[in-house]
Protein backbone atom coordinates (compact mmCIF):
# COMPACT_ATOMS: atom_id res chain seq x y z
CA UNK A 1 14.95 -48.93 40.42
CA UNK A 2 15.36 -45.05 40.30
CA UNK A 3 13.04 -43.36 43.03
CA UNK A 4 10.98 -41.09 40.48
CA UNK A 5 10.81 -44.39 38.06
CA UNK A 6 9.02 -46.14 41.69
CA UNK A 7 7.31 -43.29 42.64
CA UNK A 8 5.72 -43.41 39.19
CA UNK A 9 4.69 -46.56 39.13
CA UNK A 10 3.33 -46.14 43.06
CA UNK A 11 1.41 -43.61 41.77
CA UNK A 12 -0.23 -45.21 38.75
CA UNK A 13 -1.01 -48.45 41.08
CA UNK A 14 -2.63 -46.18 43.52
CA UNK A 15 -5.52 -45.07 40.98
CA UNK A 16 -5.57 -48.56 40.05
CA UNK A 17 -6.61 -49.41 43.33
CA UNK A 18 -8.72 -46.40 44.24
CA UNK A 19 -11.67 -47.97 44.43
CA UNK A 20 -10.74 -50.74 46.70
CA UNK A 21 -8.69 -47.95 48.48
CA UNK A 22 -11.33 -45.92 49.11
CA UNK A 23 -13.78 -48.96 50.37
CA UNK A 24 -10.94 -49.79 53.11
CA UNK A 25 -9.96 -46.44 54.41
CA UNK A 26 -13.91 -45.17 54.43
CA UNK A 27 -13.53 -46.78 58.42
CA UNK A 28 -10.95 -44.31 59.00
CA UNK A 29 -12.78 -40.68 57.56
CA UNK A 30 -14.49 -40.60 60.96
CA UNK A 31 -12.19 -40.75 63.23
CA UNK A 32 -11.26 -38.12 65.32
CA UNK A 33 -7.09 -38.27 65.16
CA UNK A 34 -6.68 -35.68 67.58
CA UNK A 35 -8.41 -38.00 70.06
CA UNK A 36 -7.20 -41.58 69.26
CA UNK A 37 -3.87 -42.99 68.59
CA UNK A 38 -3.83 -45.40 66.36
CA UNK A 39 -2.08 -48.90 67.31
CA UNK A 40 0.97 -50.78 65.69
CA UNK A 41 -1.16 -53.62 65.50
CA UNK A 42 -4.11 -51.40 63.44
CA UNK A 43 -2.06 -50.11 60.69
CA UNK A 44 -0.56 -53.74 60.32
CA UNK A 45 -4.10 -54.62 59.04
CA UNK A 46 -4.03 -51.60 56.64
CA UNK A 47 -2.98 -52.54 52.59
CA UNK A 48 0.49 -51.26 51.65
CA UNK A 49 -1.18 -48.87 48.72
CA UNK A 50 -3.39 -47.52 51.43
CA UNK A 51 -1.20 -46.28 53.79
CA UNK A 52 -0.55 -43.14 51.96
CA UNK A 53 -4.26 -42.45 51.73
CA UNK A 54 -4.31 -42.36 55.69
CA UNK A 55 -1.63 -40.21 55.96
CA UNK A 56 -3.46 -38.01 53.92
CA UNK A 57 -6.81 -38.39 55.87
CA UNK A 58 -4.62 -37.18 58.94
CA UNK A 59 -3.36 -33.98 57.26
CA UNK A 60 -6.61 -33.81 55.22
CA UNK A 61 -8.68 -32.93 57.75
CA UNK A 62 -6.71 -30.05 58.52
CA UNK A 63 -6.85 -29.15 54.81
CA UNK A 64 -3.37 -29.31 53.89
CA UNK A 65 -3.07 -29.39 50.22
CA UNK A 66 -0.53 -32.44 49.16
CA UNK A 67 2.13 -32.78 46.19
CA UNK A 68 1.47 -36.00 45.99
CA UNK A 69 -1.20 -36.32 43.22
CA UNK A 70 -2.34 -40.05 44.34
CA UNK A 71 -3.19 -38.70 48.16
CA UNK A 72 -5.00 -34.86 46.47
CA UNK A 73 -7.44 -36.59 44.28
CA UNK A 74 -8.28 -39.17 46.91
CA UNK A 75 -8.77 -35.78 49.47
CA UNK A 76 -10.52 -33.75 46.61
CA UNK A 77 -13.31 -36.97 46.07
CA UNK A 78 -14.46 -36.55 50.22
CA UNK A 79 -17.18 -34.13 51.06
CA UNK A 80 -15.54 -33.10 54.06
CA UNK A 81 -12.22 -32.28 52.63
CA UNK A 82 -12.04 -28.25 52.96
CA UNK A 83 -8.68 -26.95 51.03
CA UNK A 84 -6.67 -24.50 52.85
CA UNK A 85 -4.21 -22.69 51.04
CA UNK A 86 -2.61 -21.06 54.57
CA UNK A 87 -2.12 -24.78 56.48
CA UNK A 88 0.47 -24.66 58.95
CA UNK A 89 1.97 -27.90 61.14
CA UNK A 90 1.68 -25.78 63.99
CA UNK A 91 -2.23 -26.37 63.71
CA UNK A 92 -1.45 -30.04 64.76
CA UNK A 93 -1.62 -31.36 67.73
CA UNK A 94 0.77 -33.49 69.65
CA UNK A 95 -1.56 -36.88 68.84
CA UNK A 96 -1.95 -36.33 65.18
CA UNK A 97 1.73 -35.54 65.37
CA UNK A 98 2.07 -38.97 66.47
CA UNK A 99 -0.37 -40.76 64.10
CA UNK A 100 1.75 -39.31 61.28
CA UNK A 101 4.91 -40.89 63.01
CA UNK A 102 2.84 -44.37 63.44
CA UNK A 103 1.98 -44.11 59.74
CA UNK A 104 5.13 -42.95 58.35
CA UNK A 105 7.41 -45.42 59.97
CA UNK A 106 4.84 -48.01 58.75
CA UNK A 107 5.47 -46.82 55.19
CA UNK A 108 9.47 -45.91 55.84
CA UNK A 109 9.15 -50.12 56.48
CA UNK A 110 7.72 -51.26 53.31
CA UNK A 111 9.92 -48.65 51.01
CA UNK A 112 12.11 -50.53 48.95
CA UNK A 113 14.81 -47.98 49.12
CA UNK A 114 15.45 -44.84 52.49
CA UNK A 115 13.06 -42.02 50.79
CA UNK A 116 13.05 -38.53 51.81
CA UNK A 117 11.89 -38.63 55.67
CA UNK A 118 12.72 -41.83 56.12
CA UNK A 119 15.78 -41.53 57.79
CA UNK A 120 14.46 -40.36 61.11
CA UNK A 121 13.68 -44.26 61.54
CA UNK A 122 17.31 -45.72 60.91
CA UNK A 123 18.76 -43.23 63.25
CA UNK A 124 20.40 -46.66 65.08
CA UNK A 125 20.11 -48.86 62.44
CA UNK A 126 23.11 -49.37 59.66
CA UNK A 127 21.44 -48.61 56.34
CA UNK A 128 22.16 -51.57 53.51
CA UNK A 129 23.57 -50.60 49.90
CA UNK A 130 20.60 -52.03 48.49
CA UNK A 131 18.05 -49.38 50.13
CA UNK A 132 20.38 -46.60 48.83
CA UNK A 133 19.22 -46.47 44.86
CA UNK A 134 19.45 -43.49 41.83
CA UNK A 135 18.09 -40.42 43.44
CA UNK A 136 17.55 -36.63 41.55
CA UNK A 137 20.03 -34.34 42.59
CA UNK A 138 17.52 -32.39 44.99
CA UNK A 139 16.65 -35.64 46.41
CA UNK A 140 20.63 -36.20 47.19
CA UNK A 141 20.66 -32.92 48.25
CA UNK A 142 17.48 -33.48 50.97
CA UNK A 143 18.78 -36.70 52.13
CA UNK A 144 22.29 -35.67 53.11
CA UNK A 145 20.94 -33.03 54.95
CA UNK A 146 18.27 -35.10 56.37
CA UNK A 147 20.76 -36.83 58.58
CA UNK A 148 21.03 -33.04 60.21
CA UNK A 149 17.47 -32.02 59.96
CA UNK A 150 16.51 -34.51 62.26
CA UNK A 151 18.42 -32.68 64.87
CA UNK A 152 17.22 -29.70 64.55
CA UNK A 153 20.17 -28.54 62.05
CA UNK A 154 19.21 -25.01 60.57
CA UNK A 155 21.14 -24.44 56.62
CA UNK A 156 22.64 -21.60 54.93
CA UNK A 157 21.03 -22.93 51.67
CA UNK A 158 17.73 -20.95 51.60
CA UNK A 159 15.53 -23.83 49.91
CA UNK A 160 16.85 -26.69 51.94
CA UNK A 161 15.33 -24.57 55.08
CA UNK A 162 12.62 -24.23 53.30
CA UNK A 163 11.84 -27.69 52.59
CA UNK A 164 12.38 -28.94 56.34
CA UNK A 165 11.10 -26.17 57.90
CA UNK A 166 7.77 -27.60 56.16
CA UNK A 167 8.06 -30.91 57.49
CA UNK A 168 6.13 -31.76 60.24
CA UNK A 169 8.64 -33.25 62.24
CA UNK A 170 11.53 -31.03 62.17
CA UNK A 171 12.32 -28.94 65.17
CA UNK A 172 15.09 -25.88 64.32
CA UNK A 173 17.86 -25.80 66.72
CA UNK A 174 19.68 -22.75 67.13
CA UNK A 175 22.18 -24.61 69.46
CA UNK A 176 22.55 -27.51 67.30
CA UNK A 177 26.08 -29.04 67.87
CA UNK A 178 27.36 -32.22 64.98
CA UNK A 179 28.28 -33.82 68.12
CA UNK A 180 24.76 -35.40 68.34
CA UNK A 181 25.31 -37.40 65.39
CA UNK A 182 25.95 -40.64 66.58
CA UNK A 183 28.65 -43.52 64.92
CA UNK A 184 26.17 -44.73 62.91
CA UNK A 185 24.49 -41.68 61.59
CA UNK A 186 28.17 -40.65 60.88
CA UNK A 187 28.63 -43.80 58.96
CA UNK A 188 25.26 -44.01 56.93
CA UNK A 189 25.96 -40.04 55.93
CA UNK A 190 29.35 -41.01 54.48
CA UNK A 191 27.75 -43.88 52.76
CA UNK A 192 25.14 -41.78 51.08
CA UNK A 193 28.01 -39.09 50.24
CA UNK A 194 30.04 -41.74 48.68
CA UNK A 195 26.82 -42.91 46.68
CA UNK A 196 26.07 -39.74 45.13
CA UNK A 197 29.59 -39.20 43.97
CA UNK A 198 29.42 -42.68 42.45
CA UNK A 199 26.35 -41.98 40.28
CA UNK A 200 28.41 -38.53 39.13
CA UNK A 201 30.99 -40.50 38.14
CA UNK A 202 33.86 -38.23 39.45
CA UNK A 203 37.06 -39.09 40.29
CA UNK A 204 37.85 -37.14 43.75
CA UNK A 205 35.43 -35.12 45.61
CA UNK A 206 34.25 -33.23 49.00
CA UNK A 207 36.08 -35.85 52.17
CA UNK A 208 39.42 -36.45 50.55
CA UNK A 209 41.53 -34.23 50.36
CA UNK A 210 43.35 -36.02 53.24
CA UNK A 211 44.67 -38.54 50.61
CA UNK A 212 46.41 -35.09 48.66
CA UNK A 213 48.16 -33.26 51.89
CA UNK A 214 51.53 -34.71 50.41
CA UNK A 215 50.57 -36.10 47.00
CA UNK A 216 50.14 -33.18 44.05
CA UNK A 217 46.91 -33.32 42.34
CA UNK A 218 46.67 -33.85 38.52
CA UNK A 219 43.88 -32.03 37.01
CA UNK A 220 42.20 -34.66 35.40
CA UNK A 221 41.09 -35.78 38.73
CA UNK A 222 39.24 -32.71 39.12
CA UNK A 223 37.32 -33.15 35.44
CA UNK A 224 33.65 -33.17 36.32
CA UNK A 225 33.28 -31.17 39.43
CA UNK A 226 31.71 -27.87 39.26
CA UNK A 227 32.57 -24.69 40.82
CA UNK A 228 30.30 -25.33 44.18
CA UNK A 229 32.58 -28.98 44.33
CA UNK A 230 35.67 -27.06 43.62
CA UNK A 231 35.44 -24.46 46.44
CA UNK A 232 34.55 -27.12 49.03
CA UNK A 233 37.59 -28.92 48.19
CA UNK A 234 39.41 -25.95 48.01
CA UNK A 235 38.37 -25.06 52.01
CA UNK A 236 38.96 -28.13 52.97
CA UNK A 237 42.95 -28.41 51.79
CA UNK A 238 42.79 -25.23 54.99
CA UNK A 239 39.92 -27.35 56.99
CA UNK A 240 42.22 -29.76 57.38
CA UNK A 241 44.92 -27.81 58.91
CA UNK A 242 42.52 -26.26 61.21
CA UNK A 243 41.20 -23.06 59.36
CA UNK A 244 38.09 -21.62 61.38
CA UNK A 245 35.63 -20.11 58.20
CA UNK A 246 33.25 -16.68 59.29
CA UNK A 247 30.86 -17.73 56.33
CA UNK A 248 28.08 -19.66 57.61
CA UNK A 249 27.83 -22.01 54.52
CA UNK A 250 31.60 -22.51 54.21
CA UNK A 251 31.26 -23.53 57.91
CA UNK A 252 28.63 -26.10 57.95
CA UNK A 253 30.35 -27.93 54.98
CA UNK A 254 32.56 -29.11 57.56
CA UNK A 255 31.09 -29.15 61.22
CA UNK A 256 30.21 -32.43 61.07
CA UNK A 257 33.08 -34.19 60.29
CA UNK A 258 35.23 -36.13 63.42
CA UNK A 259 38.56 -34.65 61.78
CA UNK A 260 37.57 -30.90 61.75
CA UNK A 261 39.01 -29.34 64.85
CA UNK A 262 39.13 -25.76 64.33
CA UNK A 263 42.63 -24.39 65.56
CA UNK A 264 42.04 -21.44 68.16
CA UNK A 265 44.78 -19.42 67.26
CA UNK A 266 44.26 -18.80 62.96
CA UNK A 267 48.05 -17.78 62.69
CA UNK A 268 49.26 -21.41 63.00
CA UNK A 269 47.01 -22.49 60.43
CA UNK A 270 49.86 -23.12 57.64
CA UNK A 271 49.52 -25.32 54.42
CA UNK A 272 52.96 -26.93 53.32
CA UNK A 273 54.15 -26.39 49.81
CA UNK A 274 52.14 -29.73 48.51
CA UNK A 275 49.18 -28.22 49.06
CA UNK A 276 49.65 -24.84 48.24
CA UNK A 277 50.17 -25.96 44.59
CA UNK A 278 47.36 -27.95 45.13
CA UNK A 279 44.97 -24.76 45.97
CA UNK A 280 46.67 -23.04 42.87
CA UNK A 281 45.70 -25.11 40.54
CA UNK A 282 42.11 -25.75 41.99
CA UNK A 283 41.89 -21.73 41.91
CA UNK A 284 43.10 -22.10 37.65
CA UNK A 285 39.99 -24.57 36.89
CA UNK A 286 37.71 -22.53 38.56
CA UNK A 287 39.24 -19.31 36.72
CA UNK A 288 38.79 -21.54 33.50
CA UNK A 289 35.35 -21.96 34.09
CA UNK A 290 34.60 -18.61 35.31
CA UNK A 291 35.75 -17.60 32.05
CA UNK A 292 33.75 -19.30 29.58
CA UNK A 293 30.68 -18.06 31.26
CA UNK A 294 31.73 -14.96 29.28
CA UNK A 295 33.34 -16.57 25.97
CA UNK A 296 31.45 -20.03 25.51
CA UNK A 297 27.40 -20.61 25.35
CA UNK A 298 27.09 -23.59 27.86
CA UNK A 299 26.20 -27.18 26.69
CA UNK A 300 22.45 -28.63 26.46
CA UNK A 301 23.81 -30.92 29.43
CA UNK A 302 26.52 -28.73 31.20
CA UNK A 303 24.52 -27.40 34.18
CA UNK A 304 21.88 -30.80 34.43
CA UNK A 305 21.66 -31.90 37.72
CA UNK A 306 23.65 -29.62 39.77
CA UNK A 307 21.50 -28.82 42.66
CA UNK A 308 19.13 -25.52 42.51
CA UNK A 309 21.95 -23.60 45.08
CA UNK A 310 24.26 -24.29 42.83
CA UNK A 311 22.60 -22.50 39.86
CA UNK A 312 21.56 -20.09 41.72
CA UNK A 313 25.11 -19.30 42.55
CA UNK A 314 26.66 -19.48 39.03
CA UNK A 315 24.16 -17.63 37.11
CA UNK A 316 25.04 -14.94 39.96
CA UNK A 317 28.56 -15.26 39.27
CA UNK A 318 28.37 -14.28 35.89
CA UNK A 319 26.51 -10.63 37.58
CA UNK A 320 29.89 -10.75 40.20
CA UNK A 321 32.00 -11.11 37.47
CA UNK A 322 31.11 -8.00 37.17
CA UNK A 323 31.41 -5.87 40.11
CA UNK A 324 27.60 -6.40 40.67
CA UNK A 325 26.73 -5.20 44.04
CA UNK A 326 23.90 -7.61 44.75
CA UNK A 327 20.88 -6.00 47.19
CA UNK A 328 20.25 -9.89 48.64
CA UNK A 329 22.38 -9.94 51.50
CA UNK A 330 23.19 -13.48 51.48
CA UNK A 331 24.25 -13.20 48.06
CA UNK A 332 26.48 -10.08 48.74
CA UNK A 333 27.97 -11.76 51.64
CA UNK A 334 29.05 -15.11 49.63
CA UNK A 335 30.76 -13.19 46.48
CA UNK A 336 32.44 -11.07 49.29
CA UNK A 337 33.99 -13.48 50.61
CA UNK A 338 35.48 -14.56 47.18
CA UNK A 339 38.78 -13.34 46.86
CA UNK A 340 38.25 -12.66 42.86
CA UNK A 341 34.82 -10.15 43.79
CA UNK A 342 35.70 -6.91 43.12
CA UNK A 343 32.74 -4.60 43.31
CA UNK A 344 31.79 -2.23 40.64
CA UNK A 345 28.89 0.26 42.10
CA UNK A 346 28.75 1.70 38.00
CA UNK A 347 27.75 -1.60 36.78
CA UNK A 348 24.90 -2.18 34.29
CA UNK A 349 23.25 -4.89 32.19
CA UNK A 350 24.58 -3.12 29.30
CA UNK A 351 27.96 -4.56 30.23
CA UNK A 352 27.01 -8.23 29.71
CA UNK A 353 28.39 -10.10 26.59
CA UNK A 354 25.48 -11.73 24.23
CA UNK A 355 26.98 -14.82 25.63
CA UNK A 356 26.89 -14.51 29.08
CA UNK A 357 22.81 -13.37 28.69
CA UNK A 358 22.67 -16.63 26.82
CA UNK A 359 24.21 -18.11 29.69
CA UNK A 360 22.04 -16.23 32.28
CA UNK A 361 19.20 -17.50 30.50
CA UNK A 362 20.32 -21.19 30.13
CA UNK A 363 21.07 -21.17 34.14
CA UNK A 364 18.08 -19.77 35.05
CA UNK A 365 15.98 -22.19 33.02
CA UNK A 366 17.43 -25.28 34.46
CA UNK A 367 17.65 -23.61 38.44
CA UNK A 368 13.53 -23.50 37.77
CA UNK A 369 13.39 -26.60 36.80
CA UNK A 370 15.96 -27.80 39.59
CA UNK A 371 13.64 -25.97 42.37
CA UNK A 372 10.58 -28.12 40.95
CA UNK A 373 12.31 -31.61 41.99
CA UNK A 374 12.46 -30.83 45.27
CA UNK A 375 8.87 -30.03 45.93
CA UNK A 376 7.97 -33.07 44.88
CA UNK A 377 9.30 -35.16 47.64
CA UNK A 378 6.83 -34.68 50.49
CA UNK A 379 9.19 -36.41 53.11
């Protein structure tokens, strides 16, 4: 069953029980959680629906204001429940911390399928097909990086830090090394990469361009990618011949895989002739698509699903196209390091085509919507 299809239904049996909810977690409104640590054997006694709900009575108390619509009304109902728009995590302390870990490995349990947050609780524990099901491409998105986050991984991609650095458990690690990830977290990140490219229905994509160091690639293989896809498999045709990458994005694509060892002197890093036609013709489809940005209005369905940092980036590109000189440093840095950018200090809206403003327009609408999926998974 797809995750927002379950959540759905989770949510509309959790007002149908909100009256026997609310009679079996009353016990819980007064107790102090800073003080006492609730047992394994305690929340075994507590109903499946209601488990949420006590979550919530943790954070509640503190005032946090939830996503999740079943656990706000439930909060809104209680006298005591006092709002607060400027809630922190910080403002926990270490036992609630740990109540929320009691509770949410209770829950991560009874999930029929590894949800957002989940994953810190299968860190030595092989993760079966059947609890990896049809997730949104944010959710993808949160639970590949997840694997990270729970080392204290910190990411290029501005909303992903976003997200975990408003999860309670995640720690930032400035000196966080891919090293820490063990076998198995190896193995159940690979599985949920190879999941995701299933459900796109693609034919090659980021992790194999091993199997094309000596075999020429045809370009139907490439069909369905987009230009985010294109340029990771682009690196990694020099990733895997040992190219060391300055931008910090580019980088992290690849730190945590076992075959990326960075050659210490660049000048030996050398592509035979295979792949260098290989590059060139990855280089042509992304030209192709670069260039009906400007000549073709884009397809009801041709930017669905492609995560919010990817629409973010090619609504940009039609501005870089260009010669834009972008004042967000990130984004300046990331066209700069495209070798097509050429800036253009004279440039002005003017200079946009009718369809590239359609384009602008189309992006933009979907990257909202893209940016709302995410903050929907509370993790």
């Amino acid at each position: 069953m797809p995750l927002k299809l379950f959540m759905s239904l989770m949510i509309c049996l959790s007002f149908a029980f909100s009256a026997l909810a609310q009679d079996t977690i009353v016990k819980w409104q007064k107790v102090d959680f800073s003080k006492k640590i609730l047992t394994k054997s305690e929340l075994s006694k507590v109903a499946e629906f209601d488990l949420p709900l006590l979550r919530g009575l943790v954070f509640g108390k503190r005032g946090r204001i939830f996503v999740e619509r079943s656990i706000q009304t439930y909060l809104e109902k209680q006298s005591w429940y006092k709002p607060n728009k400027s809630f922190a995590n910080k403002v926990l302390t270490a036992n609630e911390r740990k109540n929320i870990d009691l509770i949410r490995e209770a829950e991560a349990k009874i999930h029929n399928e590894v949800r957002p947050g989940d994953l810190r609780f299968w860190i030595k524990k092989d993760i079966p097909d059947d609890k990896i099901l049809a997730y949104t491409s944010a959710e993808w998105s949160i639970l590949i990086a997840e694997f990270e986050a729970i080392h204290g991984k910190t990411f290029s991609e501005e909303w992903l830090q976003k997200y975990f650095g408003e999860r309670y458990w995640y720690k930032p690690n400035q000196n966080y090394s891919n090293a820490v990830l063990s076998e198995i977290e190896r193995k159940n990140l690979e599985k949920f990469i190879a999941r995701r490219n299933e459900s796109r229905k693609i034919e090659i994509s980021f992790g194999d361009m091993d199997k094309f160091q000596d075999v020429l690639l045809k370009e139907e293989l490439l069909k369905g990618l987009n230009l985010n896809e294109l340029r990771l498999i682009r690196n990694e045709v020099f990733a895997r011949r040992g190219k060391r990458f300055s931008a910090v994005g580019d980088r992290q694509s690849f730190e945590w895989q076992d075959w990326y060892k960075p050659l210490k002197d660049q000048t030996k890093v050398k592509l035979n002739p295979t792949e260098e036609a290989n590059v060139k013709l990855i280089q042509s489809v992304e030209s192709r698509i670069r260039e009906k940005l400007s000549t073709e209005v884009l397809g009801e369905d041709a930017v669905t699903g492609l995560f919010a940092e990817d629409l973010r980036i090619l609504r940009n590109e039609i501005f870089a196209k260009r010669g834009q000189v972008f004042k967000d440093p990130k984004l300046q840095k990331y066209f700069s390091s495209q070798p097509w950018y050429v800036q253009n200090p004279d440039f002005k809206i003017e200079m946009l085509t009718e369809v590239e403003l359609k384009n602008i327009t189309i992006i933009k609408n979907e990257e909202e919507l893209a940016i709302s999926k995410f903050v929907l998974v509370e993790g």
